[in-house]
PDB file of N, CA and C in Angstrom:
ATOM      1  N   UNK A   1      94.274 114.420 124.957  1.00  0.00           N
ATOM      2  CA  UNK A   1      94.104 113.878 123.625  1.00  0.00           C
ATOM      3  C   UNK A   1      95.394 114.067 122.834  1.00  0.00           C
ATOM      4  N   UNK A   2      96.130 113.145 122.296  1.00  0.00           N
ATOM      5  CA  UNK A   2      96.819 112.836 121.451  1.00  0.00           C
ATOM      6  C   UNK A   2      96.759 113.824 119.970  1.00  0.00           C
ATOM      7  N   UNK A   3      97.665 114.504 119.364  1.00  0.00           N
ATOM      8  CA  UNK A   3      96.962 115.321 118.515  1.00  0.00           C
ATOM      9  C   UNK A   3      98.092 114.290 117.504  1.00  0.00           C
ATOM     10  N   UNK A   4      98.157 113.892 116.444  1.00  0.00           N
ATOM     11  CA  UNK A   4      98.544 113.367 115.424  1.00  0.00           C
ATOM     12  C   UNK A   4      98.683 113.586 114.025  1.00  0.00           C
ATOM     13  N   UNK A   5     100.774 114.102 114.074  1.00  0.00           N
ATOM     14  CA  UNK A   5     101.263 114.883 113.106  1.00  0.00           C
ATOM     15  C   UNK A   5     101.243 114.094 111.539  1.00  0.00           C
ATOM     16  N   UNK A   6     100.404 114.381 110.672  1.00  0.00           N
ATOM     17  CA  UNK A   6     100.585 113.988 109.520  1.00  0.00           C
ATOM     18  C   UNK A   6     101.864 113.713 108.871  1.00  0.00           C
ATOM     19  N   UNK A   7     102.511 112.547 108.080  1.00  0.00           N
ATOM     20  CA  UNK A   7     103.768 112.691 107.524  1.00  0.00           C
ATOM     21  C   UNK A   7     103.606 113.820 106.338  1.00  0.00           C
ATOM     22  N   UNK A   8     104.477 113.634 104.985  1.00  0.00           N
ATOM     23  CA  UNK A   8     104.911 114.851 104.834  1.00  0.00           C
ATOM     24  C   UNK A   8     104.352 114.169 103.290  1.00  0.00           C
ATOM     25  N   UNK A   9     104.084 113.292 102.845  1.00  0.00           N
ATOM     26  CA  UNK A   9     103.637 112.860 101.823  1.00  0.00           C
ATOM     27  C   UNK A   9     101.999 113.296 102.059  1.00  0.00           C
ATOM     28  N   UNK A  10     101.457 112.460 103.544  1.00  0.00           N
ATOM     29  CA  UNK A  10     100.052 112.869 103.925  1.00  0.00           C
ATOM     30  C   UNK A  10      99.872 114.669 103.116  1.00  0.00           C
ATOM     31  N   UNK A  11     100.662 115.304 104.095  1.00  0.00           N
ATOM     32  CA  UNK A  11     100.148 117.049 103.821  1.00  0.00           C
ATOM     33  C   UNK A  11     100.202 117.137 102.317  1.00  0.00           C
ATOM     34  N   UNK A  12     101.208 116.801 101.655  1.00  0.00           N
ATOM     35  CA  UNK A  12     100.991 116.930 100.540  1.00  0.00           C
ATOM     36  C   UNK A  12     100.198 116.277  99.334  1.00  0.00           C
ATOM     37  N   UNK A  13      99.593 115.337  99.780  1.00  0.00           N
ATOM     38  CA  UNK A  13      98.439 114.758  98.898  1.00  0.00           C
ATOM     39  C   UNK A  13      97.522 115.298  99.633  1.00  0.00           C
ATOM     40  N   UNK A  14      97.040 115.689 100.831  1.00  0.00           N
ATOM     41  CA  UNK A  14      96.187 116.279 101.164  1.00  0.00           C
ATOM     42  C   UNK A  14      95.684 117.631 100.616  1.00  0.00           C
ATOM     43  N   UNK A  15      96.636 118.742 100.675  1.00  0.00           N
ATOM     44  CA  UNK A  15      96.833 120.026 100.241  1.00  0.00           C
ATOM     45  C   UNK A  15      96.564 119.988  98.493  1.00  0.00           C
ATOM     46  N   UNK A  16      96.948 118.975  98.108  1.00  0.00           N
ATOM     47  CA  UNK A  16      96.805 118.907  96.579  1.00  0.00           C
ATOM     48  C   UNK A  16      95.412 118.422  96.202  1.00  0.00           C
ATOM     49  N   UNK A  17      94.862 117.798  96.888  1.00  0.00           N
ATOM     50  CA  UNK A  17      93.319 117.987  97.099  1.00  0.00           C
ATOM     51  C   UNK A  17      92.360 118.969  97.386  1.00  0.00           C
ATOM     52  N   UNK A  18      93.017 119.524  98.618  1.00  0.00           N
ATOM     53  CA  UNK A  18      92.163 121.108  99.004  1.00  0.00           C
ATOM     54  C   UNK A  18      92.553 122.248  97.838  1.00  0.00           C
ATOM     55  N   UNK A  19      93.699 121.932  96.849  1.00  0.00           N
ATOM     56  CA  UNK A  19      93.782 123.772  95.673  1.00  0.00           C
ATOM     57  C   UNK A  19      93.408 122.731  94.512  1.00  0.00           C
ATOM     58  N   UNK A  20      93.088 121.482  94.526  1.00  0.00           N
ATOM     59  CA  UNK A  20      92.333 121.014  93.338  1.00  0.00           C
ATOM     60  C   UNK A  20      90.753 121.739  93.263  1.00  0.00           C
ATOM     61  N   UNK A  21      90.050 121.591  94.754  1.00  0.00           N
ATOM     62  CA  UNK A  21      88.653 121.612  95.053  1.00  0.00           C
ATOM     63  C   UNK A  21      88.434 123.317  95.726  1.00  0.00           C
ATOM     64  N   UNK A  22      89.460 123.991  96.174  1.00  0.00           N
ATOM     65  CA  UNK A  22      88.940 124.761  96.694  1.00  0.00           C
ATOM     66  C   UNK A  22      89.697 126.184  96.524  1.00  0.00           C
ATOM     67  N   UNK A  23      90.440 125.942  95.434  1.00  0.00           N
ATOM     68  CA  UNK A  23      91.149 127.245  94.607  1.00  0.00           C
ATOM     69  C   UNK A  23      91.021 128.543  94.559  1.00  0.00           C
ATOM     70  N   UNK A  24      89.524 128.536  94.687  1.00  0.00           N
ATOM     71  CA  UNK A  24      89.220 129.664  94.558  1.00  0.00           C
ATOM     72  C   UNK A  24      88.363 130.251  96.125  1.00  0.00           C
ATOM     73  N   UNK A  25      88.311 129.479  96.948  1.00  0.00           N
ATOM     74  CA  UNK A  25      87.757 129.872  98.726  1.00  0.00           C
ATOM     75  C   UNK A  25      88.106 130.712  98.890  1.00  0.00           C
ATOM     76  N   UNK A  26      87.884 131.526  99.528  1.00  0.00           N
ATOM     77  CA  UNK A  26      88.064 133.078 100.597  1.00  0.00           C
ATOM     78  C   UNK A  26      89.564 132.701 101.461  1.00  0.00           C
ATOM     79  N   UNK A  27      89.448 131.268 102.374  1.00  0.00           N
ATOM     80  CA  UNK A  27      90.664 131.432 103.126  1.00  0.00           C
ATOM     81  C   UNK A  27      91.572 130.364 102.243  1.00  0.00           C
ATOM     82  N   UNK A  28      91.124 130.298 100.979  1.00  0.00           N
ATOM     83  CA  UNK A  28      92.581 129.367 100.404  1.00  0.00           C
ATOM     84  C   UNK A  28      94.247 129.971 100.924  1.00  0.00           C
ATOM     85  N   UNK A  29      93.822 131.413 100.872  1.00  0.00           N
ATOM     86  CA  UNK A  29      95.323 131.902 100.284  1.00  0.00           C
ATOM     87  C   UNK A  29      95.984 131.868 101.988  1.00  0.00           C
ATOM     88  N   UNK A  30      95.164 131.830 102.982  1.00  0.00           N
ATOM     89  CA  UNK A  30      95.923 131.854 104.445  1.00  0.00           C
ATOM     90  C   UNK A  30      96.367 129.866 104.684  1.00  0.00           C
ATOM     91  N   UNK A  31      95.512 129.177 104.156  1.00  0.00           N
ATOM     92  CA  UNK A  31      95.643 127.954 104.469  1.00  0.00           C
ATOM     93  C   UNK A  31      97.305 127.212 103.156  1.00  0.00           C
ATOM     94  N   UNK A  32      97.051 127.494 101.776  1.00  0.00           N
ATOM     95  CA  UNK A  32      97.891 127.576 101.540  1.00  0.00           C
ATOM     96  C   UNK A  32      99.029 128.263 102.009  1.00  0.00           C
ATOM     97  N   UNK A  33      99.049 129.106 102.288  1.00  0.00           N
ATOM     98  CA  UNK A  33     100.472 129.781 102.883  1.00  0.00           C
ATOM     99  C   UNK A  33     101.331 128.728 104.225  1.00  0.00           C
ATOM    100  N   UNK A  34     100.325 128.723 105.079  1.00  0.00           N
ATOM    101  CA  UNK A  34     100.625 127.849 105.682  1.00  0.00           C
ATOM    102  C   UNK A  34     101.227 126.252 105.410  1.00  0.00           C
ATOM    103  N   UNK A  35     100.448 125.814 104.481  1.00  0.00           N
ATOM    104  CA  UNK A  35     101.125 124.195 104.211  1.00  0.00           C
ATOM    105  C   UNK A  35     102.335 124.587 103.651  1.00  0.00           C
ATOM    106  N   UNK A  36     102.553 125.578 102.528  1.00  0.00           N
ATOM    107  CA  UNK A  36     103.813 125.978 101.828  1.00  0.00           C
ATOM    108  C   UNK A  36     104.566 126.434 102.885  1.00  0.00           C
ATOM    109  N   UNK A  37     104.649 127.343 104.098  1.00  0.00           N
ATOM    110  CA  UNK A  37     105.734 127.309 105.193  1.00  0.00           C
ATOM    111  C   UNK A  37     105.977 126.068 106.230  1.00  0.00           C
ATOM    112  N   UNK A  38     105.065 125.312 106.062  1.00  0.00           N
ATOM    113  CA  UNK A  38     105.379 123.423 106.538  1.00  0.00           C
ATOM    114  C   UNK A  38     106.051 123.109 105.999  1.00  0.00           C
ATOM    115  N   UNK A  39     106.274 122.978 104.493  1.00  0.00           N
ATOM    116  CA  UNK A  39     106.811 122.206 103.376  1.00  0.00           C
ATOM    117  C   UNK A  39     108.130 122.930 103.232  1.00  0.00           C
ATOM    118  N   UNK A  40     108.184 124.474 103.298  1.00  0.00           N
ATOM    119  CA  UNK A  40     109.231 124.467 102.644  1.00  0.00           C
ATOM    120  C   UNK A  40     110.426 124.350 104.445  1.00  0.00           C
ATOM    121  N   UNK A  41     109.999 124.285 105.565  1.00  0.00           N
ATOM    122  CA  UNK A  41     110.873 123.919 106.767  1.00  0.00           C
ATOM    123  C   UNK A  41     111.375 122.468 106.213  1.00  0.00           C
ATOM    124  N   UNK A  42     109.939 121.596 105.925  1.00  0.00           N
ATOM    125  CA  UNK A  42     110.717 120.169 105.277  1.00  0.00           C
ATOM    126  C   UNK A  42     111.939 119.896 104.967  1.00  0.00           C
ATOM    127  N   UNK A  43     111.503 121.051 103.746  1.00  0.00           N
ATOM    128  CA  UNK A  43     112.301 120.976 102.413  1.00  0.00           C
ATOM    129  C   UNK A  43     114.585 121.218 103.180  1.00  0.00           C
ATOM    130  N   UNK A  44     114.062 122.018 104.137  1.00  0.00           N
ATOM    131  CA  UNK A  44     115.079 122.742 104.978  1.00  0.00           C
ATOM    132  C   UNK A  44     116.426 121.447 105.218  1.00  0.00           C
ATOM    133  N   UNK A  45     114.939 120.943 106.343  1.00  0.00           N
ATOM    134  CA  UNK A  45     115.614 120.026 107.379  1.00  0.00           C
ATOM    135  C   UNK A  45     116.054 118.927 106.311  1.00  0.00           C
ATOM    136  N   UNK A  46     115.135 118.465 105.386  1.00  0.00           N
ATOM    137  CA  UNK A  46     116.118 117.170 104.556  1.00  0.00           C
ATOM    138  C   UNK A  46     117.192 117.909 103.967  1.00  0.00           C
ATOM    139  N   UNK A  47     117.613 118.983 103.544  1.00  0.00           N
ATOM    140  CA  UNK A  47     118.419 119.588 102.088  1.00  0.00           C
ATOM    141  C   UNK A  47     119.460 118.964 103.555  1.00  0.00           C
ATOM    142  N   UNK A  48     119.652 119.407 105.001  1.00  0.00           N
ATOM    143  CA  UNK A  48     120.562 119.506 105.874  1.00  0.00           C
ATOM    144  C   UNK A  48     120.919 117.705 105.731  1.00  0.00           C
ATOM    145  N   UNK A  49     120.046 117.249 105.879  1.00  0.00           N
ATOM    146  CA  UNK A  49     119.995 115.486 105.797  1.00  0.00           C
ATOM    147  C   UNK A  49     121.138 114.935 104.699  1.00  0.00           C
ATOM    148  N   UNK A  50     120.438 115.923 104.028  1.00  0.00           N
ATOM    149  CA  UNK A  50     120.859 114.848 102.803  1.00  0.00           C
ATOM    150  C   UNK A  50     122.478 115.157 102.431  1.00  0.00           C
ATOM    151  N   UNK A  51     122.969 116.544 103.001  1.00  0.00           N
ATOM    152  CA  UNK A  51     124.122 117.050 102.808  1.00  0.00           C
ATOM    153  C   UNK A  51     125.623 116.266 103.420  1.00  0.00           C
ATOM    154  N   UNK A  52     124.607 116.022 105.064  1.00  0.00           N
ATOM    155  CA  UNK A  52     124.743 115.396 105.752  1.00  0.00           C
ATOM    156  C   UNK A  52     125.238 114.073 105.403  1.00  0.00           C
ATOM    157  N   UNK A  53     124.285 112.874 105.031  1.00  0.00           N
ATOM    158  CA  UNK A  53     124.507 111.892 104.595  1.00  0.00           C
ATOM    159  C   UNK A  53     125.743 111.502 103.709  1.00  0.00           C
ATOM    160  N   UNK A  54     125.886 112.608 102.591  1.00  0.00           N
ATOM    161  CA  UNK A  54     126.588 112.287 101.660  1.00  0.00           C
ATOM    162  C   UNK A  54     127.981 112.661 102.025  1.00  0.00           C
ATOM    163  N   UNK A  55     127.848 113.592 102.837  1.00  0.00           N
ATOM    164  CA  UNK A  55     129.190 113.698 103.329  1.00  0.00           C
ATOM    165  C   UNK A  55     130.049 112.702 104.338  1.00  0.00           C
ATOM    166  N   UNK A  56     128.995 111.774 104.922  1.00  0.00           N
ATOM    167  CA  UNK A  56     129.424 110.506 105.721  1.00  0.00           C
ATOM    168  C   UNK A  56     129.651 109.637 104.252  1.00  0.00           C
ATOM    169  N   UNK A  57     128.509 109.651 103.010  1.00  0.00           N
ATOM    170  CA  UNK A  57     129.301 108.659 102.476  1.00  0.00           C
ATOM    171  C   UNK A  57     130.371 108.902 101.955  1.00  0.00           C
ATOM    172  N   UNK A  58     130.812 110.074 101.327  1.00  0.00           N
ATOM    173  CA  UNK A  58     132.122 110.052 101.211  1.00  0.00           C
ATOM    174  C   UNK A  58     133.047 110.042 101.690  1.00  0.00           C
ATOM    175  N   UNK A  59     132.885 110.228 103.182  1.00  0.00           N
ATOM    176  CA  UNK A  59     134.253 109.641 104.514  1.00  0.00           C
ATOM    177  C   UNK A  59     134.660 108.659 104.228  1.00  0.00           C
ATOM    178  N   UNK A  60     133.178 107.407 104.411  1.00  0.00           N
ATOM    179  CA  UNK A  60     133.687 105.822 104.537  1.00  0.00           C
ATOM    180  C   UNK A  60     134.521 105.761 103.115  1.00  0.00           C
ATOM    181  N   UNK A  61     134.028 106.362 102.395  1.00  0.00           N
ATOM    182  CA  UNK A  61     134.704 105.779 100.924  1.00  0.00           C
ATOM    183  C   UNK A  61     136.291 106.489 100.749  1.00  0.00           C
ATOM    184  N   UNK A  62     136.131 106.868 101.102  1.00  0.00           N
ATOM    185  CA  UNK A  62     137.695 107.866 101.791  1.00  0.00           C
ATOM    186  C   UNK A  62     138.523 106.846 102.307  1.00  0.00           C
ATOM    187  N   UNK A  63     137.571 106.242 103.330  1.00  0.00           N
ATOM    188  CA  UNK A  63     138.019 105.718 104.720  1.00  0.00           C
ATOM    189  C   UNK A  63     138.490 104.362 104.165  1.00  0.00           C
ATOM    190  N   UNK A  64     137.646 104.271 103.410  1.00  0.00           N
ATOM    191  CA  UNK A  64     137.778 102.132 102.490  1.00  0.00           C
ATOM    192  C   UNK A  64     139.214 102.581 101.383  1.00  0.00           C
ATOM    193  N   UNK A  65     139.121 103.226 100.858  1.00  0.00           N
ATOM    194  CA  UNK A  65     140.334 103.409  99.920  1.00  0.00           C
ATOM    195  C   UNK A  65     141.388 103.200 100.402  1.00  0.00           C
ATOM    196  N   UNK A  66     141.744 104.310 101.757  1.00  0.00           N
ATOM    197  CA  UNK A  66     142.556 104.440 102.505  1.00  0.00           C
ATOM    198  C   UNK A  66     143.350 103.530 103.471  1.00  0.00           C
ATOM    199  N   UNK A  67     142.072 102.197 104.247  1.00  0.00           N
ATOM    200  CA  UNK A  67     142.930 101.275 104.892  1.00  0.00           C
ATOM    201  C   UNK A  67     142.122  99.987 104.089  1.00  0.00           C
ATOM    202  N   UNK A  68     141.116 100.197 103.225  1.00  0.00           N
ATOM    203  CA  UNK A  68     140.596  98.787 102.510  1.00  0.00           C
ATOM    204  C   UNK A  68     139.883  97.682 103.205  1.00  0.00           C
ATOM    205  N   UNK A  69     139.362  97.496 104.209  1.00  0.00           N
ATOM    206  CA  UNK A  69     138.913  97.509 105.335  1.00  0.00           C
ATOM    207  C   UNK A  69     137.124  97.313 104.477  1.00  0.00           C
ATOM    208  N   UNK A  70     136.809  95.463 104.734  1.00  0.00           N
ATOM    209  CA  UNK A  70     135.692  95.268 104.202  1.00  0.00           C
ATOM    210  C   UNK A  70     134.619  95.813 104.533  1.00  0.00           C
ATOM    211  N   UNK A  71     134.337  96.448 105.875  1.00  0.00           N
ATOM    212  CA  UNK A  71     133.246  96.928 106.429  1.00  0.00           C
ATOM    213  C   UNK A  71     133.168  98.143 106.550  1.00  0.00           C
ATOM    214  N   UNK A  72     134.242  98.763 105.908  1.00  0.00           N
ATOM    215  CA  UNK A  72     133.942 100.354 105.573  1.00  0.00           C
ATOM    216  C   UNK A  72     133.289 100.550 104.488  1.00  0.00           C
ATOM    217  N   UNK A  73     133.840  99.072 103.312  1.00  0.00           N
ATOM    218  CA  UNK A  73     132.472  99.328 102.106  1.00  0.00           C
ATOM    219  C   UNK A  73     131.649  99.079 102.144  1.00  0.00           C
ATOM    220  N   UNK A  74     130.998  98.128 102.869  1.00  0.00           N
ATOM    221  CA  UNK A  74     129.628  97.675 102.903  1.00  0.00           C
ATOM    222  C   UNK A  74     128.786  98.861 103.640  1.00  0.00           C
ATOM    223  N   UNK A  75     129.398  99.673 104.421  1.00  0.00           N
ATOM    224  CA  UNK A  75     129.405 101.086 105.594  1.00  0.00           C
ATOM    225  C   UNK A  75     129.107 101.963 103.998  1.00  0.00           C
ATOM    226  N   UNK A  76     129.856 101.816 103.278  1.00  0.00           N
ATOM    227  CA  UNK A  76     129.725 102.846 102.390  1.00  0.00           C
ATOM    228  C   UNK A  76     128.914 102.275 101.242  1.00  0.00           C
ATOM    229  N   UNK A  77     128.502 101.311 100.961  1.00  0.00           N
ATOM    230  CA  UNK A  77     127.548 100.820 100.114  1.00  0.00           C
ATOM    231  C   UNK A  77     125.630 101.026 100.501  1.00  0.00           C
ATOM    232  N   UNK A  78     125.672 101.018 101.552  1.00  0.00           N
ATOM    233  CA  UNK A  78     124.400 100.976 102.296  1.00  0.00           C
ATOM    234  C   UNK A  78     123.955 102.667 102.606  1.00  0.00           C
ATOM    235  N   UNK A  79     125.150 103.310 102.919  1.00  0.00           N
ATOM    236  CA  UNK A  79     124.912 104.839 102.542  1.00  0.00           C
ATOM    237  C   UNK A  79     124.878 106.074 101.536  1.00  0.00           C
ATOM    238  N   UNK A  80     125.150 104.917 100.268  1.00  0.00           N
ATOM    239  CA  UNK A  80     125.244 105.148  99.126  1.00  0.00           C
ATOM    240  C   UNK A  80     123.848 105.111  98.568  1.00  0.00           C
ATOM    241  N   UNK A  81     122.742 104.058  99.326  1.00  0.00           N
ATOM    242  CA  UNK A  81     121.429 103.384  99.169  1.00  0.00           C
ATOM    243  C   UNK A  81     120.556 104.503  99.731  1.00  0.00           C
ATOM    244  N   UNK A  82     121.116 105.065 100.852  1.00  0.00           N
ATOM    245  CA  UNK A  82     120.710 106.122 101.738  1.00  0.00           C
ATOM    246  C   UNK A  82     120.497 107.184 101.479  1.00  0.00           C
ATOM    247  N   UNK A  83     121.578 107.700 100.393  1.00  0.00           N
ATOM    248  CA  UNK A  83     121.766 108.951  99.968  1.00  0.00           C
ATOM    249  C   UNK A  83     120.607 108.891  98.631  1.00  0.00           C
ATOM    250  N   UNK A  84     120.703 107.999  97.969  1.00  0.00           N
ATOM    251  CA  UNK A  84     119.649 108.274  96.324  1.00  0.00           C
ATOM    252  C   UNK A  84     118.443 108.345  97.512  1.00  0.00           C
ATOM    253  N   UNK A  85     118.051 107.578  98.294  1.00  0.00           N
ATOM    254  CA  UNK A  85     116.786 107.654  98.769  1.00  0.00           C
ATOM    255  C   UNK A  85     116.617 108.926  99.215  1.00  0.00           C
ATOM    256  N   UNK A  86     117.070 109.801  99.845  1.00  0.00           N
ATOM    257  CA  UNK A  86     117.190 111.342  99.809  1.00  0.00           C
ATOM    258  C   UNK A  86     117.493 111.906  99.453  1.00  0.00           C
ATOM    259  N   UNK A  87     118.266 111.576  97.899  1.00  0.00           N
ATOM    260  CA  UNK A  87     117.863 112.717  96.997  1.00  0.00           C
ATOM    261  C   UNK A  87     116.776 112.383  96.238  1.00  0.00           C
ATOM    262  N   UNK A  88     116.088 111.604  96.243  1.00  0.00           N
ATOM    263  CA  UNK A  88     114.789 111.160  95.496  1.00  0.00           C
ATOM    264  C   UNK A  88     113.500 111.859  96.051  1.00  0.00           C
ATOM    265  N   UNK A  89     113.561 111.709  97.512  1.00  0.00           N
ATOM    266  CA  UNK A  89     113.090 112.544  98.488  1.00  0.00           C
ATOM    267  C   UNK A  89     112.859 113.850  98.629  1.00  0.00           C
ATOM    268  N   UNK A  90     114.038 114.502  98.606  1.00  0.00           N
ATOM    269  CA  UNK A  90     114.319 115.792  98.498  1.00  0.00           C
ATOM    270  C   UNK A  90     113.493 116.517  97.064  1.00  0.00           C
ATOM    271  N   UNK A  91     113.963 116.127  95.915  1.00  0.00           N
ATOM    272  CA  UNK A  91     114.152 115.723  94.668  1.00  0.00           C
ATOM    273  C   UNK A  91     112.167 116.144  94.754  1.00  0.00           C
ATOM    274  N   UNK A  92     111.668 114.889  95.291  1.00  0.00           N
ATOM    275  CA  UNK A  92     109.993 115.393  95.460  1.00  0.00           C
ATOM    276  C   UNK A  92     109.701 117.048  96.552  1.00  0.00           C
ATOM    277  N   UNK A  93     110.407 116.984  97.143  1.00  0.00           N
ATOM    278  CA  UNK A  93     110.194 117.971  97.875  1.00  0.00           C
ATOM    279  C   UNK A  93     110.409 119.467  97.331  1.00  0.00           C
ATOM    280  N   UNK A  94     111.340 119.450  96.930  1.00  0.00           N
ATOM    281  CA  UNK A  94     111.615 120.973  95.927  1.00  0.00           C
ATOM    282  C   UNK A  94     110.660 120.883  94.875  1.00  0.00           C
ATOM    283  N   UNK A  95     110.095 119.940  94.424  1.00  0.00           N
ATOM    284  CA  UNK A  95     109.257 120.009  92.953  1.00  0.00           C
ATOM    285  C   UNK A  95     107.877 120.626  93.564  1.00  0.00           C
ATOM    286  N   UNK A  96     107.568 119.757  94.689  1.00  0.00           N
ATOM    287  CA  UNK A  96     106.196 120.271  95.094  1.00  0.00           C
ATOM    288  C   UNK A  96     106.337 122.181  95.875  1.00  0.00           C
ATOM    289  N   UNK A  97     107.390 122.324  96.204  1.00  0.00           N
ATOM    290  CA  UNK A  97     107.420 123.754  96.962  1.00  0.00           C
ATOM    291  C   UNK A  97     107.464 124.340  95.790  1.00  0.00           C
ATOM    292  N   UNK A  98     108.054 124.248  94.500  1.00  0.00           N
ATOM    293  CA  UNK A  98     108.295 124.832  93.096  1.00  0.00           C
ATOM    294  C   UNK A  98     106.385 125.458  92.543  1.00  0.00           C
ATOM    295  N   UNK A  99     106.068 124.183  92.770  1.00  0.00           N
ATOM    296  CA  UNK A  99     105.010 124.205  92.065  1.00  0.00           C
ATOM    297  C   UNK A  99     103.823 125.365  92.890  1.00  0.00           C
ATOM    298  N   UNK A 100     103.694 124.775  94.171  1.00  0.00           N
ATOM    299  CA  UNK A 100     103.147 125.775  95.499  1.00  0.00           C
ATOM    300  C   UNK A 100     103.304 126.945  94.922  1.00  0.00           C
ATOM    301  N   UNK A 101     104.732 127.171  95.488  1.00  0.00           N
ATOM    302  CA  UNK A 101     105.035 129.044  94.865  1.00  0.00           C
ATOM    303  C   UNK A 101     104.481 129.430  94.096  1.00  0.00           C
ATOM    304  N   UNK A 102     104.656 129.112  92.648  1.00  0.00           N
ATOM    305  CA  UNK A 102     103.750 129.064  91.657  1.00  0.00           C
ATOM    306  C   UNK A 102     102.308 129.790  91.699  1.00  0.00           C
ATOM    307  N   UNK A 103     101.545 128.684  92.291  1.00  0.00           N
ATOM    308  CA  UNK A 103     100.360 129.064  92.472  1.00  0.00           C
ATOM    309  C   UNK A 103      99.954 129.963  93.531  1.00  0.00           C
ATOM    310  N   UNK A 104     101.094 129.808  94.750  1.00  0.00           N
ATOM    311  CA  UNK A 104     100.813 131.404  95.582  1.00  0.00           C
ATOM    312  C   UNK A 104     101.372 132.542  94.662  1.00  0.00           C
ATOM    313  N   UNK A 105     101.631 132.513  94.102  1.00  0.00           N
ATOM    314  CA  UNK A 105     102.621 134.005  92.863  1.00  0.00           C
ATOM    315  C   UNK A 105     101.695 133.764  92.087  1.00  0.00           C
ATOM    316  N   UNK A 106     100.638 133.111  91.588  1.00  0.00           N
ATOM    317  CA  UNK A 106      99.589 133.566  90.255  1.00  0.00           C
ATOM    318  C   UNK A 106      98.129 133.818  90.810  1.00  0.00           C
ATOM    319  N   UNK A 107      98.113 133.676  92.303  1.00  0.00           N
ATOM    320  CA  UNK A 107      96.970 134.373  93.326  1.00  0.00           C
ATOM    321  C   UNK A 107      97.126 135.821  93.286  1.00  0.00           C
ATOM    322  N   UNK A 108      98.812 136.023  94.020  1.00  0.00           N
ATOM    323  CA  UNK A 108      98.900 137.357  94.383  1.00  0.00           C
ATOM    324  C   UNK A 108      99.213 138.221  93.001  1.00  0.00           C
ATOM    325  N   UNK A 109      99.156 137.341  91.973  1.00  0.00           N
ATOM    326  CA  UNK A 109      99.336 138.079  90.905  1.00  0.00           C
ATOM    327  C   UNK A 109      97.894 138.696  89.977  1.00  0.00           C
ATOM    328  N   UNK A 110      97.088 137.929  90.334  1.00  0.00           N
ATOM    329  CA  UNK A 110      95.658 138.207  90.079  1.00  0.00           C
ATOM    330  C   UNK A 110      95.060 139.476  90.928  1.00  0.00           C
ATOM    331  N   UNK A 111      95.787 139.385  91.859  1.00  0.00           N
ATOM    332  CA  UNK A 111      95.186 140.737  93.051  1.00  0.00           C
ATOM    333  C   UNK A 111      95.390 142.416  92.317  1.00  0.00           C
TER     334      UNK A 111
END
C-alpha cells in the first residue's frame, strides 16, 4: 500500500483544524509537537532554497551586466519570479512555525 505524503499547505490547514477543535485533548501536546518538528524541517529545507535561488539570481544578473547577453536576462528575470515565490513561501512558513511555538510555549506554560 502506497502511503501518501501530504503537501505542506495540506499539514498545515489540517493541524490548524485539529488545535482549533482539539486544544485542549490529552495527546494534543505529543501530536502538536510533532507537526511543529515537520514544519519547522520545512521551514529548514526552503530557508536553504530560497538562499539558494537568490544567489543564482544574482549570478545571472552579474553575468548579464557583465557580457549583456539577452538570455542571461530573461535567465535572470524568470528567477527573479522564482525567488518572490519563495520568499512568499517561506514568508508563510516562518509565520505559521511563529505562531505554533506560541501555542506550544502557552501549553507548557500553563503546566
Amino acid at each position: 500500500m502506497k502511503k501518501i505524503i501530504p503537501s505542506t499547505s495540506e499539514l498545515i490547514k489540517k493541524h490548524n483544524n485539529y488545535i482549533a477543535k482539539f486544544k485542549n485533548d490529552k495527546n494534543f501536546e505529543k501530536a502538536h509537537a510533532k507537526a511543529l518538528k515537520t514544519l519547522k524541517h520545512e521551514r529548514l529545507v526552503h530557508l536553504i532554497v530560497t538562499i539558494a535561488v537568490t544567489v543564482f539570481c544574482l549570478t545571472f544578473f552579474a553575468l548579464y551586466l557583465f557580457f549583456a547577453i539577452f538570455m542571461l536576462l530573461v535567465t535572470f528575470i524568470i528567477l527573479v519570479i522564482l525567488t518572490l515565490a519563495y520568499y512568499i513561501y517561506y514568508f508563510k512558513l516562518e509565520n505559521t512555525v511563529i505562531k505554533w511555538e506560541k501555542i506550544e510555549y502557552d501549553k507548557t506554560k500553563k503546566k
